[in-house]
N, C-alpha and C. Protein backbone atom coordinates (compact mmCIF):
# COMPACT_ATOMS: atom_id res chain seq x y z
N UNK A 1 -5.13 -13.42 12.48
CA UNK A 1 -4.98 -12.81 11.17
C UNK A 1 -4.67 -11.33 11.36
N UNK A 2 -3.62 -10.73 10.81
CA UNK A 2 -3.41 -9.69 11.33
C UNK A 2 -3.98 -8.74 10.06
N UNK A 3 -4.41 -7.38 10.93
CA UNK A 3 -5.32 -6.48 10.18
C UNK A 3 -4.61 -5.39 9.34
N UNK A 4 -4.90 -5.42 8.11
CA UNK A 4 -3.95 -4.65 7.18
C UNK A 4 -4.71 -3.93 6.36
N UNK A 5 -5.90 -4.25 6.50
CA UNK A 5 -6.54 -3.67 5.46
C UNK A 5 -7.18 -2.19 5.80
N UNK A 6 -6.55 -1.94 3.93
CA UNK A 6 -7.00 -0.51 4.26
C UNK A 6 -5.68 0.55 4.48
N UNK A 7 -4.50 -0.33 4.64
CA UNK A 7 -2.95 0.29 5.07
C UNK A 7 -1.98 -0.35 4.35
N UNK A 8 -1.09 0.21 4.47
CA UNK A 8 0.23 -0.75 3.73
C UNK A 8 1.37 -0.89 4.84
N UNK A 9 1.91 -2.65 4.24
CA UNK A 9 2.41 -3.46 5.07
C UNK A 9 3.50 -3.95 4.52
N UNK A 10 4.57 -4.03 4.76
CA UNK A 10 5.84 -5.04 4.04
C UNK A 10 5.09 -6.59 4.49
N UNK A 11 4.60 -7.08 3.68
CA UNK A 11 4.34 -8.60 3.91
C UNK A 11 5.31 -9.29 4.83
N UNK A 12 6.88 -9.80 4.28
CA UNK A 12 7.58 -9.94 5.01
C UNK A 12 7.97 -9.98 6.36
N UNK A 13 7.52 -8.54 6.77
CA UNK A 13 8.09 -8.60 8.19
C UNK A 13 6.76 -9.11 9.00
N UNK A 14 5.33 -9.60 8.58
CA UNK A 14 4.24 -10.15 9.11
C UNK A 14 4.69 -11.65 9.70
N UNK A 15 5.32 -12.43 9.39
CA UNK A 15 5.97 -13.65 9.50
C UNK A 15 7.21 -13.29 9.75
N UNK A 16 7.47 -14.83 10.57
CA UNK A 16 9.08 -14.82 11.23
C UNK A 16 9.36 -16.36 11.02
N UNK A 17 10.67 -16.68 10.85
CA UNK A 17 11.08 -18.03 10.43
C UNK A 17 11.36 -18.59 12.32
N UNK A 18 10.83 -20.00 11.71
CA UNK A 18 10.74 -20.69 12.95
C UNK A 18 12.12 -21.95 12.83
N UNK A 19 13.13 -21.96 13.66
CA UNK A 19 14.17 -22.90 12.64
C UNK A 19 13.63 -24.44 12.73
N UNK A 20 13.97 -25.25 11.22
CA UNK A 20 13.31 -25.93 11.31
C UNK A 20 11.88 -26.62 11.16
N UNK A 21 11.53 -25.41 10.52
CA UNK A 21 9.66 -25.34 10.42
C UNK A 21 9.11 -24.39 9.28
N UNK A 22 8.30 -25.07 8.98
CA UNK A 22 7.36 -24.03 7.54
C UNK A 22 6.35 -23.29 8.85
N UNK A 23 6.44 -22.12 8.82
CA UNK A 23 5.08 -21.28 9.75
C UNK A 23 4.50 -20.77 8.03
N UNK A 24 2.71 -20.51 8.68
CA UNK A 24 2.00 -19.97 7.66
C UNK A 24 1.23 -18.93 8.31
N UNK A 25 0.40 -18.11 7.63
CA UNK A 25 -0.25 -16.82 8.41
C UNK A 25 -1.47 -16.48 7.18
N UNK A 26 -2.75 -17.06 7.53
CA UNK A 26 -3.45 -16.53 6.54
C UNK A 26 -4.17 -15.23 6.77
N UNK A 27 -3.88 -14.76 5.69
CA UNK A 27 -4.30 -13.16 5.69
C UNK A 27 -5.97 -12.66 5.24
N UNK A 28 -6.58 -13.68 4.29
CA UNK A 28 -7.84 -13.45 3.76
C UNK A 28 -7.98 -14.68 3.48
N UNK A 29 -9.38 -15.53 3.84
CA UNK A 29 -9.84 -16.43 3.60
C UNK A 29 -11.48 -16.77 3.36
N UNK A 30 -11.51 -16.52 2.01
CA UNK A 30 -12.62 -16.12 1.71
C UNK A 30 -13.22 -17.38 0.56
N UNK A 31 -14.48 -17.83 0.30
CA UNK A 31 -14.99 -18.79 -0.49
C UNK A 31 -14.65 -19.06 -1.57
N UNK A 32 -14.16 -18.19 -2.53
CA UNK A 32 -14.00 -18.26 -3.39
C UNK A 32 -11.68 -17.52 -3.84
N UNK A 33 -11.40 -17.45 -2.70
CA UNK A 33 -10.12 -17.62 -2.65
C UNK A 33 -9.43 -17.14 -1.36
N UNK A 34 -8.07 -17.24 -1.34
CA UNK A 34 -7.36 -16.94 -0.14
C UNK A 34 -5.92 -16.61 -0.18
N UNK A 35 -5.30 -15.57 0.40
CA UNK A 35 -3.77 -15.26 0.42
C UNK A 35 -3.61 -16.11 1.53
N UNK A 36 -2.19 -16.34 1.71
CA UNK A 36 -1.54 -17.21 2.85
C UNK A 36 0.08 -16.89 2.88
N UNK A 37 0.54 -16.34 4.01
CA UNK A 37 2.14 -15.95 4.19
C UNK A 37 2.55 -17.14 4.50
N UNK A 38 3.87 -17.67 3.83
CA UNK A 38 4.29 -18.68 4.38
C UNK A 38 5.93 -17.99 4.83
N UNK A 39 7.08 -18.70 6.12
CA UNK A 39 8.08 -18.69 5.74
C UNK A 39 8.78 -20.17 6.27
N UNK A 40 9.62 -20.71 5.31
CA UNK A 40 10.26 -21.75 5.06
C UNK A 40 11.84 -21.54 5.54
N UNK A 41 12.16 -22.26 6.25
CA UNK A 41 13.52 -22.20 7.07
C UNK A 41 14.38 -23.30 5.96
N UNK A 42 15.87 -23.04 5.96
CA UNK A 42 16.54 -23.78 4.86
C UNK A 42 16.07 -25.23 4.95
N UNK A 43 16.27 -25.84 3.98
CA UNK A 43 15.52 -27.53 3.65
C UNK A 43 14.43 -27.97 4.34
N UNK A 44 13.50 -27.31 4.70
CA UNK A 44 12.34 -27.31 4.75
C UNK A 44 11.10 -27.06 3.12
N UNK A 45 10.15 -27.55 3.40
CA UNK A 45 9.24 -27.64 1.94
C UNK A 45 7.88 -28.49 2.64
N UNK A 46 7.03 -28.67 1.34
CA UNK A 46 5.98 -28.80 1.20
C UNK A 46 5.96 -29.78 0.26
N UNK A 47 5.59 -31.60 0.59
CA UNK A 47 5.68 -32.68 -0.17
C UNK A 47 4.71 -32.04 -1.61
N UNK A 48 4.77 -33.40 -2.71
CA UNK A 48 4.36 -33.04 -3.80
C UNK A 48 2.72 -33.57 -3.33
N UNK A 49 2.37 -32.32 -3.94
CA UNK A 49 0.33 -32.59 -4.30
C UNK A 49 -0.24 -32.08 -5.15
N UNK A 50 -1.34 -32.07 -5.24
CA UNK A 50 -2.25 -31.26 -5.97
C UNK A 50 -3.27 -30.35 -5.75
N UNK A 51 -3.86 -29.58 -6.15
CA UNK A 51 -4.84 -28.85 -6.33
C UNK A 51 -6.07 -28.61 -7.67
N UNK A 52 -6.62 -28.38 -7.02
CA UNK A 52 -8.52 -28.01 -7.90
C UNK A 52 -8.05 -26.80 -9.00
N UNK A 53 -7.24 -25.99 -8.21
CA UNK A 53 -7.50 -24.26 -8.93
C UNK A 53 -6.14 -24.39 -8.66
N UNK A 54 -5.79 -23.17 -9.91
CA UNK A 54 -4.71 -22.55 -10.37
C UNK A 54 -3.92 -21.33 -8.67
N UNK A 55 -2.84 -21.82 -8.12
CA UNK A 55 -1.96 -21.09 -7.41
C UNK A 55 -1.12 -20.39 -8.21
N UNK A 56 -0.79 -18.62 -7.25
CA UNK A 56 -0.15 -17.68 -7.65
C UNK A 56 1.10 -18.17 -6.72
N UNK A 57 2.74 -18.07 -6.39
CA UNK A 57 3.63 -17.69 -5.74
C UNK A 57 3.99 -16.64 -6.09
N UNK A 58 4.26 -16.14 -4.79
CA UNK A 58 5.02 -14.56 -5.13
C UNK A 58 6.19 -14.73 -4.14
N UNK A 59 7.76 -14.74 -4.41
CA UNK A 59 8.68 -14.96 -3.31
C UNK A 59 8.93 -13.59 -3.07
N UNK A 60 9.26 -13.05 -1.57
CA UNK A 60 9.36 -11.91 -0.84
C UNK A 60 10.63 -11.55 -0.35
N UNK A 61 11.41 -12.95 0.27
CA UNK A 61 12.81 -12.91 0.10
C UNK A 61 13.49 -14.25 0.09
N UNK A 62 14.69 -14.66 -0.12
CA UNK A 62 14.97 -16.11 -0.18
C UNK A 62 14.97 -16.74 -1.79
N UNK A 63 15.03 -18.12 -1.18
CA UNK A 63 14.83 -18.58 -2.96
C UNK A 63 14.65 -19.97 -2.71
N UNK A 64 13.66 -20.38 -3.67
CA UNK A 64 13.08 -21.94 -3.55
C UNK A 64 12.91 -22.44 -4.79
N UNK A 65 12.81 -23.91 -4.49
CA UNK A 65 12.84 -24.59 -5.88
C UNK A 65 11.21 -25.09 -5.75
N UNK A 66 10.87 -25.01 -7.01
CA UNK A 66 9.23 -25.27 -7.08
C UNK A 66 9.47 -26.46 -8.15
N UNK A 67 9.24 -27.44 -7.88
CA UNK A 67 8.77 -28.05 -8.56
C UNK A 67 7.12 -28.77 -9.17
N UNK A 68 6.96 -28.58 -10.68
CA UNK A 68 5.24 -28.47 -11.47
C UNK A 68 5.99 -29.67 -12.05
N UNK A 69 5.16 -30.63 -12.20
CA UNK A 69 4.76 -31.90 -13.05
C UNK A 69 6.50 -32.25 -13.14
N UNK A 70 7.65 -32.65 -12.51
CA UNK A 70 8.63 -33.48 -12.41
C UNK A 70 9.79 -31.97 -12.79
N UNK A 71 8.95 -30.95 -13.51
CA UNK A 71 10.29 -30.13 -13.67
C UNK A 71 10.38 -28.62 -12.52
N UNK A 72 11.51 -28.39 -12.37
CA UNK A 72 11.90 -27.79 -11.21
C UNK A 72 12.69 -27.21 -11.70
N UNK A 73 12.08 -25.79 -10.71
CA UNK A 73 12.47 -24.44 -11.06
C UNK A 73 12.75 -23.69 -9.67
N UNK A 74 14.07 -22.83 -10.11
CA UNK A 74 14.31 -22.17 -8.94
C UNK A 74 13.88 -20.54 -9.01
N UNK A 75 12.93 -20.35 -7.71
CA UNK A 75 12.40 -18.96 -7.74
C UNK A 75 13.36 -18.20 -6.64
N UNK A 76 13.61 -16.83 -7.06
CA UNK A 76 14.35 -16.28 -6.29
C UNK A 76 13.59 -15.20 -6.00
N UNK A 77 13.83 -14.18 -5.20
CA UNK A 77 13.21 -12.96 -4.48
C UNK A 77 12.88 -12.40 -5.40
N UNK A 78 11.17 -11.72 -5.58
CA UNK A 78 10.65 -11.30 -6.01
C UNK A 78 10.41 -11.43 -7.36
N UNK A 79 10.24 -12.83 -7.60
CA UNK A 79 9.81 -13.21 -8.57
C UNK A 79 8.39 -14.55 -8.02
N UNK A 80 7.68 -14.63 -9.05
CA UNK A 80 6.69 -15.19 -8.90
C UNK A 80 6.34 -16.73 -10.01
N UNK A 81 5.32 -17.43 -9.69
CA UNK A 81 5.32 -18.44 -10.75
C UNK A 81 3.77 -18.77 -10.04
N UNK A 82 3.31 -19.77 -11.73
CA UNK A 82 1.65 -19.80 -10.92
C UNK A 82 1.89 -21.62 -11.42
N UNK A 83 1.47 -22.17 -10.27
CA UNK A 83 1.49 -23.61 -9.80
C UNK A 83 -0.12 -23.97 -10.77
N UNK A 84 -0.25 -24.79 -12.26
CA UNK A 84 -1.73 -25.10 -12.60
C UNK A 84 -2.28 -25.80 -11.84
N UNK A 85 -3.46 -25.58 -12.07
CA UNK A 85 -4.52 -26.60 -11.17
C UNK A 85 -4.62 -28.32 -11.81
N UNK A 86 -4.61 -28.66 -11.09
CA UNK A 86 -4.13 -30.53 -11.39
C UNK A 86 -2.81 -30.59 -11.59
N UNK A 87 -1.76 -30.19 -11.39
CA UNK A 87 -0.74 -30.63 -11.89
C UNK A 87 -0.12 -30.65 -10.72
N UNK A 88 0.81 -31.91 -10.44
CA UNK A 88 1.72 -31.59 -9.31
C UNK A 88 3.03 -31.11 -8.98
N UNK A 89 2.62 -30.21 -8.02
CA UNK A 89 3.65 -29.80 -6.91
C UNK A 89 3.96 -29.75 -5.70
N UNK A 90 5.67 -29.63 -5.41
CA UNK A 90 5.80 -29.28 -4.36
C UNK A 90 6.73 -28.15 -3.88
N UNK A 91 7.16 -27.77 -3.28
CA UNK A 91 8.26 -26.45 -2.83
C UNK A 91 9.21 -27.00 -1.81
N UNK A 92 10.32 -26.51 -2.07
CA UNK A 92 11.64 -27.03 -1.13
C UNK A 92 12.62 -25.20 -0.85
N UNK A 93 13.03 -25.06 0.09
CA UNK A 93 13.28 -23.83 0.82
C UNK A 93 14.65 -24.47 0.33
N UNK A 94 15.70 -23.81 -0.94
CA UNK A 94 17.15 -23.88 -0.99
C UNK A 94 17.85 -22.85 -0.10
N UNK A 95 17.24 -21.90 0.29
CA UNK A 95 18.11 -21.28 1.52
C UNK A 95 16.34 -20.51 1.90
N UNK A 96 16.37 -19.88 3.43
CA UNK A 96 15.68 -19.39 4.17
C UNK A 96 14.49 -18.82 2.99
N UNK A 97 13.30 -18.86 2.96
CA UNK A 97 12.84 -17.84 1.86
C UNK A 97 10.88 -17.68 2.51
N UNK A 98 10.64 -16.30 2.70
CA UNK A 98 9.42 -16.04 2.70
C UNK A 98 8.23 -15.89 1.12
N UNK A 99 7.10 -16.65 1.32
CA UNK A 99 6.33 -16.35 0.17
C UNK A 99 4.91 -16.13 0.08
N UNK A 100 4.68 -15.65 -0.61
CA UNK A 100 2.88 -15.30 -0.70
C UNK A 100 2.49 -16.10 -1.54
N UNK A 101 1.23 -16.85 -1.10
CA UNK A 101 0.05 -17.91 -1.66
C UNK A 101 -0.83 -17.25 -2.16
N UNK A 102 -1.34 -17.05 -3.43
CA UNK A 102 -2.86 -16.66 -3.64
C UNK A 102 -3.59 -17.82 -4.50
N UNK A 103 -4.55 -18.32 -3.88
CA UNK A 103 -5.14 -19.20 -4.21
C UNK A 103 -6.78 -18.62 -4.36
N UNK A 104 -7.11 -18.99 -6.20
CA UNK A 104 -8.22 -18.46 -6.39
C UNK A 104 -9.14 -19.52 -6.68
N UNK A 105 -10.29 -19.76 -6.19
CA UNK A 105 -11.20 -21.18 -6.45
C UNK A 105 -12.08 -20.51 -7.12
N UNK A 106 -12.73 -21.33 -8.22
CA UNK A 106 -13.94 -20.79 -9.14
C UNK A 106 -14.10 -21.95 -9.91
């Protein structure tokens, strides 16, 4: 986990695309929630599931299609979307794209 706290960091350049592969990098993982860097190499993703608690995305660069409950949406750099809790999703990398997870449990 690399140490940031307390300084400022381009998120981004913390992660590196692996070709072929979703890499992740969790940054804070704490009981009651957790950030997580992901970066997604083109047509790479994350099958459809669910979750307990409400997810934040924040895209950093790139652009992905998120799909919530059958409808699908394309997020592009530096824009964000929050995934509800019970509802399903999944994420698909339409070209190279890094993103931030914040996942809050309560």
């Amino acid at each position: 986990m690399p140490n940031i706290s307390g300084q400022g960091a381009n998120l981004a350049d913390l992660i590196n695309y692996q070709d072929g592969s979703v890499v992740s990098k969790e940054l804070i993982k704490k009981e009651k929630g957790s950030l997580t860097l992901f970066a997604f190499s083109q047509g790479q993703g994350l099958s459809e599931h669910t979750a307990p608690f409400d997810a934040f995305v924040y895209i950093l660069e790139g652009k992905a299609e998120i799909t919530i409950s059958k409808e699908v949406k394309t997020i592009n750099s530096k824009e964000g979307i929050i995934m509800p809790a019970n509802k399903p999703h999944s994420v698909k990398a339409v070209e190279a794209f890094k993103m931030i997870l914040v996942m809050i449990r309560s």
